[in-house]
C-alpha atoms as a PDB file:
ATOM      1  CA  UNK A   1      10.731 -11.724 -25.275  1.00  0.00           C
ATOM      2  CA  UNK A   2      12.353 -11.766 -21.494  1.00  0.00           C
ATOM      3  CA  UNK A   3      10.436 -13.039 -18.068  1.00  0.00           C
ATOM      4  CA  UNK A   4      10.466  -9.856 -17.166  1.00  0.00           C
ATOM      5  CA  UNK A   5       9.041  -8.170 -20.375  1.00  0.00           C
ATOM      6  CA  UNK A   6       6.169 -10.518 -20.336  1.00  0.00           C
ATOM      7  CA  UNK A   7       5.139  -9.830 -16.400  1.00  0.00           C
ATOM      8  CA  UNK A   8       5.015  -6.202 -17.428  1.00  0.00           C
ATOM      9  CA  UNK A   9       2.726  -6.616 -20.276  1.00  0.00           C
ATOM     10  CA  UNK A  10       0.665  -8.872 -18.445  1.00  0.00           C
ATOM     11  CA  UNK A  11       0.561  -6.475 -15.206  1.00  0.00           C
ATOM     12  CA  UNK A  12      -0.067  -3.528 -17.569  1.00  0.00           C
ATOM     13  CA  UNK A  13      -3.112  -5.648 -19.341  1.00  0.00           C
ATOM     14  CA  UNK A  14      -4.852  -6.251 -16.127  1.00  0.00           C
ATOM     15  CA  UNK A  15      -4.115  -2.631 -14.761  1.00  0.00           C
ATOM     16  CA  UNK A  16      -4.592  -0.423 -17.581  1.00  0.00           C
ATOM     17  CA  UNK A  17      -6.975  -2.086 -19.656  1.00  0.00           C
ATOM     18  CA  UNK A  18     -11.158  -2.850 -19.174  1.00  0.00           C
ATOM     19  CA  UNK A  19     -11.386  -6.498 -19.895  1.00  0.00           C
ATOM     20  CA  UNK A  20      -7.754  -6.671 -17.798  1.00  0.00           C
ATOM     21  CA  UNK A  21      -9.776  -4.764 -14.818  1.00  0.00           C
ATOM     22  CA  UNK A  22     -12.734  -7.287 -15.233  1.00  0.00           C
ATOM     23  CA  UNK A  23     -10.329 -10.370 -14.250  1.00  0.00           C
ATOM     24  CA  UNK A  24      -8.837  -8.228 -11.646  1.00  0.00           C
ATOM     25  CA  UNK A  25     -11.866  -8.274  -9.721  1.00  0.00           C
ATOM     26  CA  UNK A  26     -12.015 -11.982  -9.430  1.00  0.00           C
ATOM     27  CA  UNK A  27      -8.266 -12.468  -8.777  1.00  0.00           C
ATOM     28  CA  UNK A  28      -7.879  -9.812  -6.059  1.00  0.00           C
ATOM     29  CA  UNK A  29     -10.569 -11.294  -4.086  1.00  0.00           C
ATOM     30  CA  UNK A  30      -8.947 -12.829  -1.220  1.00  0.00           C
ATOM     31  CA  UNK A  31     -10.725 -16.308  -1.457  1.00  0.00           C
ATOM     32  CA  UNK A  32      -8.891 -17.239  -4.536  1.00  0.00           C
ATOM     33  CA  UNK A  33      -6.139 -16.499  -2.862  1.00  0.00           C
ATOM     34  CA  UNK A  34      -7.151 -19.164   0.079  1.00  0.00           C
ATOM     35  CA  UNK A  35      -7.784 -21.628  -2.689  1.00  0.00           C
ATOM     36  CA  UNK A  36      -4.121 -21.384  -4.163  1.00  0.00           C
ATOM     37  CA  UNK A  37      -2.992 -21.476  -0.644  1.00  0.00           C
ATOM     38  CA  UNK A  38      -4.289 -24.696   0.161  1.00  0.00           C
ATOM     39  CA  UNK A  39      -2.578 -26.233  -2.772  1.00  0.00           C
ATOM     40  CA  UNK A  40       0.933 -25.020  -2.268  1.00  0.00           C
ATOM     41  CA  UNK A  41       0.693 -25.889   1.648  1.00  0.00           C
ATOM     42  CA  UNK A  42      -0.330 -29.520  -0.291  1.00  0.00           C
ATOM     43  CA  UNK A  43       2.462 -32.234  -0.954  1.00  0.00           C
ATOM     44  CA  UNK A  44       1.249 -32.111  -4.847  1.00  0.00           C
ATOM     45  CA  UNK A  45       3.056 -28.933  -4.795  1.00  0.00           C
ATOM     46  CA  UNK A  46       6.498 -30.431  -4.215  1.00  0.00           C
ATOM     47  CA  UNK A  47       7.047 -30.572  -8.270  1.00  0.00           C
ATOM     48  CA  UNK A  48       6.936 -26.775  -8.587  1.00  0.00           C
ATOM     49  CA  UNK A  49       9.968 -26.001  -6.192  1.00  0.00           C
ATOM     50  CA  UNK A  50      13.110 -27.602  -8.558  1.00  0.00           C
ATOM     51  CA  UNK A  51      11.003 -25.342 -11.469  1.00  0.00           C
ATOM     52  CA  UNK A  52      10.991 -22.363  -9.703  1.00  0.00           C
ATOM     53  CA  UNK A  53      15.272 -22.675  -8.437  1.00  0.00           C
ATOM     54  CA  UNK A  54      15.674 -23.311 -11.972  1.00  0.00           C
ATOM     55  CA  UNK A  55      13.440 -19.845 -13.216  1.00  0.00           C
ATOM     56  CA  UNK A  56      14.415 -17.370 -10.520  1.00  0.00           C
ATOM     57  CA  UNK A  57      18.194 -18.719 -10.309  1.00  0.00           C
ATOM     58  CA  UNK A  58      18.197 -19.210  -6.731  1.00  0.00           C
ATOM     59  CA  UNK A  59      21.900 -20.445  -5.464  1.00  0.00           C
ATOM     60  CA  UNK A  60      20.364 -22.679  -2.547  1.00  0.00           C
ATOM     61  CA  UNK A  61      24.030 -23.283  -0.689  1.00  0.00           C
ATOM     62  CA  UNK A  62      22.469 -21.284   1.995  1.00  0.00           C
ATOM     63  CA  UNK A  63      19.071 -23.088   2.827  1.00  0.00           C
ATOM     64  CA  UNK A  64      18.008 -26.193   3.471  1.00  0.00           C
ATOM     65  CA  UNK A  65      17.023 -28.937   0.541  1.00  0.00           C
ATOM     66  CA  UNK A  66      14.306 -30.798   1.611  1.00  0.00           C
ATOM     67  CA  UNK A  67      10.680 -29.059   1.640  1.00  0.00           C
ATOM     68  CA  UNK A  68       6.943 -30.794   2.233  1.00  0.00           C
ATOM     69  CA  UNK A  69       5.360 -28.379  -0.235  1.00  0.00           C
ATOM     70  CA  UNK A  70       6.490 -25.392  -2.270  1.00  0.00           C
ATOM     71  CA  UNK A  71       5.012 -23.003   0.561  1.00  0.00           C
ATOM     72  CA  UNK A  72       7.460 -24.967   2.845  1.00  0.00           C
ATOM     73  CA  UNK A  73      10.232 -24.316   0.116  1.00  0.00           C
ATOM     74  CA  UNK A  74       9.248 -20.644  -0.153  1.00  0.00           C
ATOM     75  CA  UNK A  75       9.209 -20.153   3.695  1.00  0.00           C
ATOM     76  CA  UNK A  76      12.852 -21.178   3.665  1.00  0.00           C
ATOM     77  CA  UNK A  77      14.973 -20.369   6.310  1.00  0.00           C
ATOM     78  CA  UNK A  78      18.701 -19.378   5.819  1.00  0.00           C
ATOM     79  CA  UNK A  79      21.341 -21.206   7.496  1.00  0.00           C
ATOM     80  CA  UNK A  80      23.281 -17.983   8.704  1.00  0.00           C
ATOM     81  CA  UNK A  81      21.847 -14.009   8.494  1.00  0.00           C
ATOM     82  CA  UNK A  82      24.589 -11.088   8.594  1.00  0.00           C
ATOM     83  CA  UNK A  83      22.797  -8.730  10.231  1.00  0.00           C
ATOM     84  CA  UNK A  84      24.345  -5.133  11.724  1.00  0.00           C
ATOM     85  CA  UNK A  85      23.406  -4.385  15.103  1.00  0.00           C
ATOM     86  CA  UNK A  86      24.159  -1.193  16.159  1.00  0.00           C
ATOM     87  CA  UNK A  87      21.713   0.412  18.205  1.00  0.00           C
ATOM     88  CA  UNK A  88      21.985   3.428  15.953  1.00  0.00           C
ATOM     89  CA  UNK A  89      21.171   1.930  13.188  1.00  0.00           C
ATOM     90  CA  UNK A  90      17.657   1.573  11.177  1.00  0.00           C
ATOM     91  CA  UNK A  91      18.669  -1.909   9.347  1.00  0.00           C
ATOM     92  CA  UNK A  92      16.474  -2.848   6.674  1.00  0.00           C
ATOM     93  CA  UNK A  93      13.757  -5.697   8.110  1.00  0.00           C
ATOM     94  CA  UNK A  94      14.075  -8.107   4.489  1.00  0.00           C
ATOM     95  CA  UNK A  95      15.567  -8.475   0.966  1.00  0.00           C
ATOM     96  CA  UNK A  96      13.828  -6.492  -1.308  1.00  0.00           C
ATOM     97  CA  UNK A  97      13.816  -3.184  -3.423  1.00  0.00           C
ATOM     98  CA  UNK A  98      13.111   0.185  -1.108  1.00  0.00           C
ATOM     99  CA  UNK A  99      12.190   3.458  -1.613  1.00  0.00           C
ATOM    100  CA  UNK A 100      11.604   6.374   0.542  1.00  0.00           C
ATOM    101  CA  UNK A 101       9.234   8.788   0.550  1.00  0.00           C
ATOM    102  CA  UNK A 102       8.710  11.984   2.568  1.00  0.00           C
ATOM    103  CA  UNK A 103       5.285  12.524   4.441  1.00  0.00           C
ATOM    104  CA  UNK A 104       3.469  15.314   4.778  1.00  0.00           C
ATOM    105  CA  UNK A 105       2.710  17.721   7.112  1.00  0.00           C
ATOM    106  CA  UNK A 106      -0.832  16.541   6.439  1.00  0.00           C
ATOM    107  CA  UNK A 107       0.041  13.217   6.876  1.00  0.00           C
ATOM    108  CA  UNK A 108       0.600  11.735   3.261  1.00  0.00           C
ATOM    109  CA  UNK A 109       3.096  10.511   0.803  1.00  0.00           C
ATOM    110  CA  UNK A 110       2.808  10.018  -2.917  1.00  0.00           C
ATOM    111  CA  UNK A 111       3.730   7.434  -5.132  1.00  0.00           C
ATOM    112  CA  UNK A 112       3.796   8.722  -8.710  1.00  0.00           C
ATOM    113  CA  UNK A 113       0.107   9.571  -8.897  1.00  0.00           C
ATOM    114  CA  UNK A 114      -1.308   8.184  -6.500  1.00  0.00           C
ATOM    115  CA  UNK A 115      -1.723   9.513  -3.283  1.00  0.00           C
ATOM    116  CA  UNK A 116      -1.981   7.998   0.665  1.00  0.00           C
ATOM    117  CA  UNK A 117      -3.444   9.057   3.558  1.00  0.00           C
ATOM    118  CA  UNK A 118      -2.105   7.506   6.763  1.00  0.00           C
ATOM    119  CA  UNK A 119      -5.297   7.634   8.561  1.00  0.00           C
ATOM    120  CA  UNK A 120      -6.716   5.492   5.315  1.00  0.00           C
ATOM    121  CA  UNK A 121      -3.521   3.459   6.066  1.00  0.00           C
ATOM    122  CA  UNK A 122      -3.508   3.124   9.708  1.00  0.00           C
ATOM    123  CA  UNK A 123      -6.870   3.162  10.276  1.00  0.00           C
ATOM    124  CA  UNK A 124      -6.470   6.134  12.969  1.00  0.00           C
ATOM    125  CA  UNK A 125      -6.162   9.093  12.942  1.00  0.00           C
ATOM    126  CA  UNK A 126      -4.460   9.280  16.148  1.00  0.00           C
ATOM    127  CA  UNK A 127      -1.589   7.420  15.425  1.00  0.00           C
ATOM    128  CA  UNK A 128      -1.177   9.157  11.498  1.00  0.00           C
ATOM    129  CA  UNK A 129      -0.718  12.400  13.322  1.00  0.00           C
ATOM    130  CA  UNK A 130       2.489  11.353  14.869  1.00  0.00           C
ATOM    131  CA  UNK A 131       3.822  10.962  11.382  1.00  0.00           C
ATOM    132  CA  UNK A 132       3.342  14.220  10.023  1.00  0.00           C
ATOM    133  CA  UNK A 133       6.399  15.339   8.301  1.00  0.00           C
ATOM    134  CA  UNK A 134       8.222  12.354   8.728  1.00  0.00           C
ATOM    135  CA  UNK A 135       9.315   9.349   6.318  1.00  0.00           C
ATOM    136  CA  UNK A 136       7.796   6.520   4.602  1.00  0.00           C
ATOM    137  CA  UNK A 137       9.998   3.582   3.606  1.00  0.00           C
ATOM    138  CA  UNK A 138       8.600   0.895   1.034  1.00  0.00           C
ATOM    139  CA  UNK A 139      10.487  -2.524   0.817  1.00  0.00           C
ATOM    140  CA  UNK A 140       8.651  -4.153  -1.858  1.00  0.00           C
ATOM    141  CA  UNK A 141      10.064  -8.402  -1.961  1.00  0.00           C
ATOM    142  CA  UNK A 142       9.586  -9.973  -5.227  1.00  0.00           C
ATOM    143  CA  UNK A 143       8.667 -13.942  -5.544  1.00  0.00           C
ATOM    144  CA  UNK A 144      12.772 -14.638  -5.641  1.00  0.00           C
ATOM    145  CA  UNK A 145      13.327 -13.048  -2.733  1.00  0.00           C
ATOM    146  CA  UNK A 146      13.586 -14.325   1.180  1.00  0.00           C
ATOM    147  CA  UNK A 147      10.312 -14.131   2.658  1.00  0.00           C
ATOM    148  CA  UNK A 148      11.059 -13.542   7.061  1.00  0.00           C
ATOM    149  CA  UNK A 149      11.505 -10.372   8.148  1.00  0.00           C
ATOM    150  CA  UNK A 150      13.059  -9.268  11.329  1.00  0.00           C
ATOM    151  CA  UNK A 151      12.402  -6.075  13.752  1.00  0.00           C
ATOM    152  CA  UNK A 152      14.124  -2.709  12.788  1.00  0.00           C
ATOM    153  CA  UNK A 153      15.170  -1.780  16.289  1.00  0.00           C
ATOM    154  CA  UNK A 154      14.755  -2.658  19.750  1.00  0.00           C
ATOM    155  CA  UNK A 155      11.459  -0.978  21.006  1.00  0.00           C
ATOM    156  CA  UNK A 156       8.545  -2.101  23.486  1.00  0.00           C
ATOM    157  CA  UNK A 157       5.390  -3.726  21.079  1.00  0.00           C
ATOM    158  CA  UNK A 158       2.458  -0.792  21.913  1.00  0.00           C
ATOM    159  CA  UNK A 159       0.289  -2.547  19.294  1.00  0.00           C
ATOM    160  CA  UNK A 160      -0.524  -4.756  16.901  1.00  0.00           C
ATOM    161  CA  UNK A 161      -3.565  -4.886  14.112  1.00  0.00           C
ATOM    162  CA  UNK A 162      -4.544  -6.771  11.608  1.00  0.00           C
ATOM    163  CA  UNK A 163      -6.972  -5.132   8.748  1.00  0.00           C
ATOM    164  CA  UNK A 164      -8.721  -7.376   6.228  1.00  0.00           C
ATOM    165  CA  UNK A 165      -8.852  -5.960   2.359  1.00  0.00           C
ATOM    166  CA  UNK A 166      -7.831  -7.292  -1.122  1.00  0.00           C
ATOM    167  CA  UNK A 167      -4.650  -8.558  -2.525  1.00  0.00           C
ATOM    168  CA  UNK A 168      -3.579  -6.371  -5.181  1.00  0.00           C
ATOM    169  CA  UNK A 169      -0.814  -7.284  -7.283  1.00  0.00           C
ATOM    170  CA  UNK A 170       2.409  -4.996  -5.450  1.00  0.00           C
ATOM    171  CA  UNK A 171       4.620  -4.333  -9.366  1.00  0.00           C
ATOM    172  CA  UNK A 172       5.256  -0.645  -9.304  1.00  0.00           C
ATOM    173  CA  UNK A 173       2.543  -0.409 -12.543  1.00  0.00           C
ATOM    174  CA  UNK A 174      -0.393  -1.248  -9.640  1.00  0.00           C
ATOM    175  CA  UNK A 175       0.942   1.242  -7.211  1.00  0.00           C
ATOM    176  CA  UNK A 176       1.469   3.685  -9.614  1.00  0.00           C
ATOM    177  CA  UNK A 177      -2.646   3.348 -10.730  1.00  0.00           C
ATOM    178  CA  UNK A 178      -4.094   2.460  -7.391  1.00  0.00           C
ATOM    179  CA  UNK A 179      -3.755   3.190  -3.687  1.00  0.00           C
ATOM    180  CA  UNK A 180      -2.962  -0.627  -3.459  1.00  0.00           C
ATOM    181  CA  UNK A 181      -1.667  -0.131   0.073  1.00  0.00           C
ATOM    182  CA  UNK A 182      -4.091   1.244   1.252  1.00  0.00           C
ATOM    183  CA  UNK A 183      -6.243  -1.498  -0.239  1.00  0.00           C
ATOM    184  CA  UNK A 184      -4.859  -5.007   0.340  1.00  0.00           C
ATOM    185  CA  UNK A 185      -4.627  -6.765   3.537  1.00  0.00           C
ATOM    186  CA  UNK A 186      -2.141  -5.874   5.666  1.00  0.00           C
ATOM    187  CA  UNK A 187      -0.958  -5.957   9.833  1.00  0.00           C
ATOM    188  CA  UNK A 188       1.046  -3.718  11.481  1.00  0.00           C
ATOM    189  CA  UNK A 189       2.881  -3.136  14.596  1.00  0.00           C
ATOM    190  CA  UNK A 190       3.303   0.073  16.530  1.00  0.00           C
ATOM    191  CA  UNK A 191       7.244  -0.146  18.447  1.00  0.00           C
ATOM    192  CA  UNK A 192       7.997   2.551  20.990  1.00  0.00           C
ATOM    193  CA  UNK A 193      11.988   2.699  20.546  1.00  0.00           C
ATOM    194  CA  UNK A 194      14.541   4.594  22.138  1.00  0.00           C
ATOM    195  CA  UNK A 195      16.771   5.793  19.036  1.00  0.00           C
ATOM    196  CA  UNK A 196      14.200   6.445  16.709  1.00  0.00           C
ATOM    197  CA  UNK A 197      11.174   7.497  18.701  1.00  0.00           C
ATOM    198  CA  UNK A 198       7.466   5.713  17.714  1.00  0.00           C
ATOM    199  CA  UNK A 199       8.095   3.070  14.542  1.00  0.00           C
ATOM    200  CA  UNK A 200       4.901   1.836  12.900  1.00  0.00           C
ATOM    201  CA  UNK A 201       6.485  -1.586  10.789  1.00  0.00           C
ATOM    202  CA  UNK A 202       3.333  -2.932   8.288  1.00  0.00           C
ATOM    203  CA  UNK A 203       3.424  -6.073   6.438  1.00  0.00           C
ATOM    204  CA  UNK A 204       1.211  -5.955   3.376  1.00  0.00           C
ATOM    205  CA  UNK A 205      -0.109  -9.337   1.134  1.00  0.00           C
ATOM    206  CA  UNK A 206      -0.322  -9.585  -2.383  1.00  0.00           C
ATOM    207  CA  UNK A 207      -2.136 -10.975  -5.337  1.00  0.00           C
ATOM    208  CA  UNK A 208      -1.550 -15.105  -5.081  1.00  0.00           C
ATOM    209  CA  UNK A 209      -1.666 -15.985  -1.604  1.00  0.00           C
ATOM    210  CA  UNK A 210       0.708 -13.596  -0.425  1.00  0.00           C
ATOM    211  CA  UNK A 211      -0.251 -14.804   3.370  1.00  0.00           C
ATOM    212  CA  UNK A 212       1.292 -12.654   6.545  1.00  0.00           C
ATOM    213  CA  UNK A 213       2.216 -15.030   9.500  1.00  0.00           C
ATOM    214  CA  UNK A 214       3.631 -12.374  12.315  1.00  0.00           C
ATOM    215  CA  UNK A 215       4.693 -14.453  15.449  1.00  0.00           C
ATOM    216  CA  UNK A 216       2.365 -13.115  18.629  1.00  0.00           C
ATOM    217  CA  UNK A 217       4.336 -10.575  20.647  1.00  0.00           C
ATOM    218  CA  UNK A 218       4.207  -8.545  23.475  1.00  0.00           C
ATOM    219  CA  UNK A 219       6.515  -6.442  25.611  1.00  0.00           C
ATOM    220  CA  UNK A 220      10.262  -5.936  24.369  1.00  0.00           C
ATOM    221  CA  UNK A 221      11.004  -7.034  21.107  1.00  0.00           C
ATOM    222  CA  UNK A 222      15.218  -6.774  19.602  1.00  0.00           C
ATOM    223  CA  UNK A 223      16.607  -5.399  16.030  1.00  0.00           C
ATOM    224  CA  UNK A 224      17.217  -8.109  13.953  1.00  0.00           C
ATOM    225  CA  UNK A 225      14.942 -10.635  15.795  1.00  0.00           C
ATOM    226  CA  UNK A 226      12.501 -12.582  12.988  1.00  0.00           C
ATOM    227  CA  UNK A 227       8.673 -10.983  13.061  1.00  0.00           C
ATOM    228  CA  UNK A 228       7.449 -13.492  10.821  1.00  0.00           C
ATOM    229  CA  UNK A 229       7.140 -13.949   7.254  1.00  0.00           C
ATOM    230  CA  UNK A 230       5.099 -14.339   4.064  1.00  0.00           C
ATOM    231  CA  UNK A 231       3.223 -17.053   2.484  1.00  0.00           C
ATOM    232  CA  UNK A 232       3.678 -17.610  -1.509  1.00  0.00           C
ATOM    233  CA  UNK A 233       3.452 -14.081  -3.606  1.00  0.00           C
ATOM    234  CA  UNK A 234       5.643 -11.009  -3.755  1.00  0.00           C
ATOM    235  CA  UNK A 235       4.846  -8.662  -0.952  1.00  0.00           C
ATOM    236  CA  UNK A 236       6.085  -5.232   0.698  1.00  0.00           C
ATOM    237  CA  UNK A 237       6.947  -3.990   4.340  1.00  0.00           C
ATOM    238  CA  UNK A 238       6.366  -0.560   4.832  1.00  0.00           C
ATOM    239  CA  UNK A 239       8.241   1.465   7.522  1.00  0.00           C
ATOM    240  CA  UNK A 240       6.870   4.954   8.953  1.00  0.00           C
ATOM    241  CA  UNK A 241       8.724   7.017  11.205  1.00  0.00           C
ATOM    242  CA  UNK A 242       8.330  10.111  12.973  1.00  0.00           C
ATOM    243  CA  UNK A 243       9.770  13.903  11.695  1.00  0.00           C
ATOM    244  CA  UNK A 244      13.688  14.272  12.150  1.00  0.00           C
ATOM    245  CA  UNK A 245      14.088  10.518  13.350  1.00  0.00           C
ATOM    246  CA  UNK A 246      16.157   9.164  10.930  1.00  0.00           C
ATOM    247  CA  UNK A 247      18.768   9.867   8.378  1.00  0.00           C
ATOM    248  CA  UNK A 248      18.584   7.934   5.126  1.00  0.00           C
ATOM    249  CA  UNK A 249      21.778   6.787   3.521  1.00  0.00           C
ATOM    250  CA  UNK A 250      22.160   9.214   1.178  1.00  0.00           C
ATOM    251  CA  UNK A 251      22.512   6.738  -1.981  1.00  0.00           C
ATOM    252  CA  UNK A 252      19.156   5.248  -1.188  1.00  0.00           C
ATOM    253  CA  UNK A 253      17.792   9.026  -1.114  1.00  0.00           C
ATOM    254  CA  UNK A 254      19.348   9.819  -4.080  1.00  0.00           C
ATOM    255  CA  UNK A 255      17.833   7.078  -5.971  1.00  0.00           C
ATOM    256  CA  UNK A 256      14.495   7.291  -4.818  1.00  0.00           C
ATOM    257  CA  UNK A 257      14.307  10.870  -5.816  1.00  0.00           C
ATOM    258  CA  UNK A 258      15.068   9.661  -9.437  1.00  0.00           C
ATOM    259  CA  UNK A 259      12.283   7.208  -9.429  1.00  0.00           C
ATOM    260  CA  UNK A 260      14.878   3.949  -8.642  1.00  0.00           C
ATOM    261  CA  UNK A 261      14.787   1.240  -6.065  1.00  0.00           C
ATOM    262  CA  UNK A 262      17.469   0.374  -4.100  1.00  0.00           C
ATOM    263  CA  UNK A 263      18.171  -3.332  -4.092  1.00  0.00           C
ATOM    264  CA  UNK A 264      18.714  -4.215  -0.449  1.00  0.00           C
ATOM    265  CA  UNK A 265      19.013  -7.102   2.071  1.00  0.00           C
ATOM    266  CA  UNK A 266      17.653  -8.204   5.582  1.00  0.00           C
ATOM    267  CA  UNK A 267      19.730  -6.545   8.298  1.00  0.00           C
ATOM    268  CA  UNK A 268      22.059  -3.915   6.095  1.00  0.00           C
ATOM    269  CA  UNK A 269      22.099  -0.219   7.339  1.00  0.00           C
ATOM    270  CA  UNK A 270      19.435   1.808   5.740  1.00  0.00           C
ATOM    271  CA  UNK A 271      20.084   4.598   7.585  1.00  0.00           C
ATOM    272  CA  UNK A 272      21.173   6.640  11.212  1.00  0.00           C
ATOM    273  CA  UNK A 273      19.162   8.442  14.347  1.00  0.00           C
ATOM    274  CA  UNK A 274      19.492  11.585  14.413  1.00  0.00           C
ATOM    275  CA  UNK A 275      21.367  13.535  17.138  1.00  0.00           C
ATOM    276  CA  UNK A 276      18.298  14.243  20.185  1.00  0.00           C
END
């Protein structure tokens, strides 16, 4: 049986089954979570980084070698990033798989069967209503990926909040049974740009530590410049932008309208502004 065959049975045990529901209560609790933290921050975590290379296949030619603990490994930084700065241009903010989603008039998007409210999201009204009718992107990084993220676009910081909540596991089989989103803890930032109007960017943790460091900023921040990054556990940005803002790359649209993700990188095109 593949790696991948097994993580789906075990994600479907704990998400579609009672006694796999039970355990879920203890493991989303954030304070387990904590617990594995403080181990992988630890120096007896250095034996689990040559393991991991070897499991997810990670060509390291482009990092560094030498790590303190497997957080430090995971927290990698690469040597060189090719990112695309055009002004015009929404770049993607990490490596990951994305999706798109449309938003409401009524300010919601649906994944599969589940359904979420900005202002559950946000945690204001206020700022969901500026979001009516526009678009939802949903990078989701798995454990293999790079874990920094960079800004979108240049834009002025408006705000930044943080809101406490569990750490959900963030598989498609979760988001597809809960409004996990909406549930796990998660920060966002609120960017005033010039090309594509207000941009709300939202890092989200997941199950296993799945920590969000975003460096403190305020005034002007620049596409392509590092936010922050995760802590050990796959994890999603989530990108929400105003009604007739943006124009996805039409292969990304195409797919997501199927039900597929579009693999993707930190700093390639995800799509244009559209003409004021």
């Amino acid at each position: 049986m593949s790696r991948e065959k097994k993580e789906t049975l075990t994600i479907r045990f704990l998400y579609k089954t009672i006694p796999g529901r039970m355990i879920l209560k203890l493991l989303t609790r954030p304070f387990l979570s904590k617990a594995a933290g403080r181990f992988l921050n630890s120096r007896l975590s250095r034996w689990l980084v040559p393991l991991f290379i070897k499991k997810h296949s990670i060509d390291m030619s482009r990092y560094e070698k030498k790590y303190r603990s497997f957080n430090d490994f995971f927290t990698r930084k690469r040597r060189i990033e090719e990112i695309d700065i055009t002004p015009e241009h929404l770049i993607s903010p990490c490596d990951g798989y994305l999706s798109v989603y449309p938003v409401t008039e009524d300010q919601a998007y649906q994944i599969k069967h589940v359904e979420y409210r900005l202002e559950e999201l946000l945690k204001s009204r206020k700022l969901a209503k500026q979001f009516s009718g526009g678009t939802c992107l949903v990078f989701r990084l798995t454990p293999q990926d790079y874990h920094r993220y960079c800004y979108v676009s240049d834009g002025i910081v408006a705000r930044s909040r943080v809101i406490p909540g569990k750490l959900h596991c963030v598989r498609p089989i979760p988001c597809e049974t809960f409004p996990i989103f909406a549930e796990n803890s998660r920060e966002y930032t609120e960017i005033h740009t010039r090309k594509f109007g207000t941009v709300v960017q939202m890092e989200i943790g997941a199950m296993m530590v799945g920590k969000i460091h975003n460096y403190p900023r305020d005034g002007k921040v620049f596409q392509g410049e590092e936010k922050g990054y995760f802590e050990f556990g796959g994890s999603t940005i989530l990108l929400l932008l105003e009604k007739d803002r943006v124009k996805v790359d039409e292969g990304i649209l195409e797919n997501s309208r199927e039900g597929a993700e579009t693999r993707i990188y930190l700093g390639e095109l995800v799509g244009t502004c559209c003409p004021n």
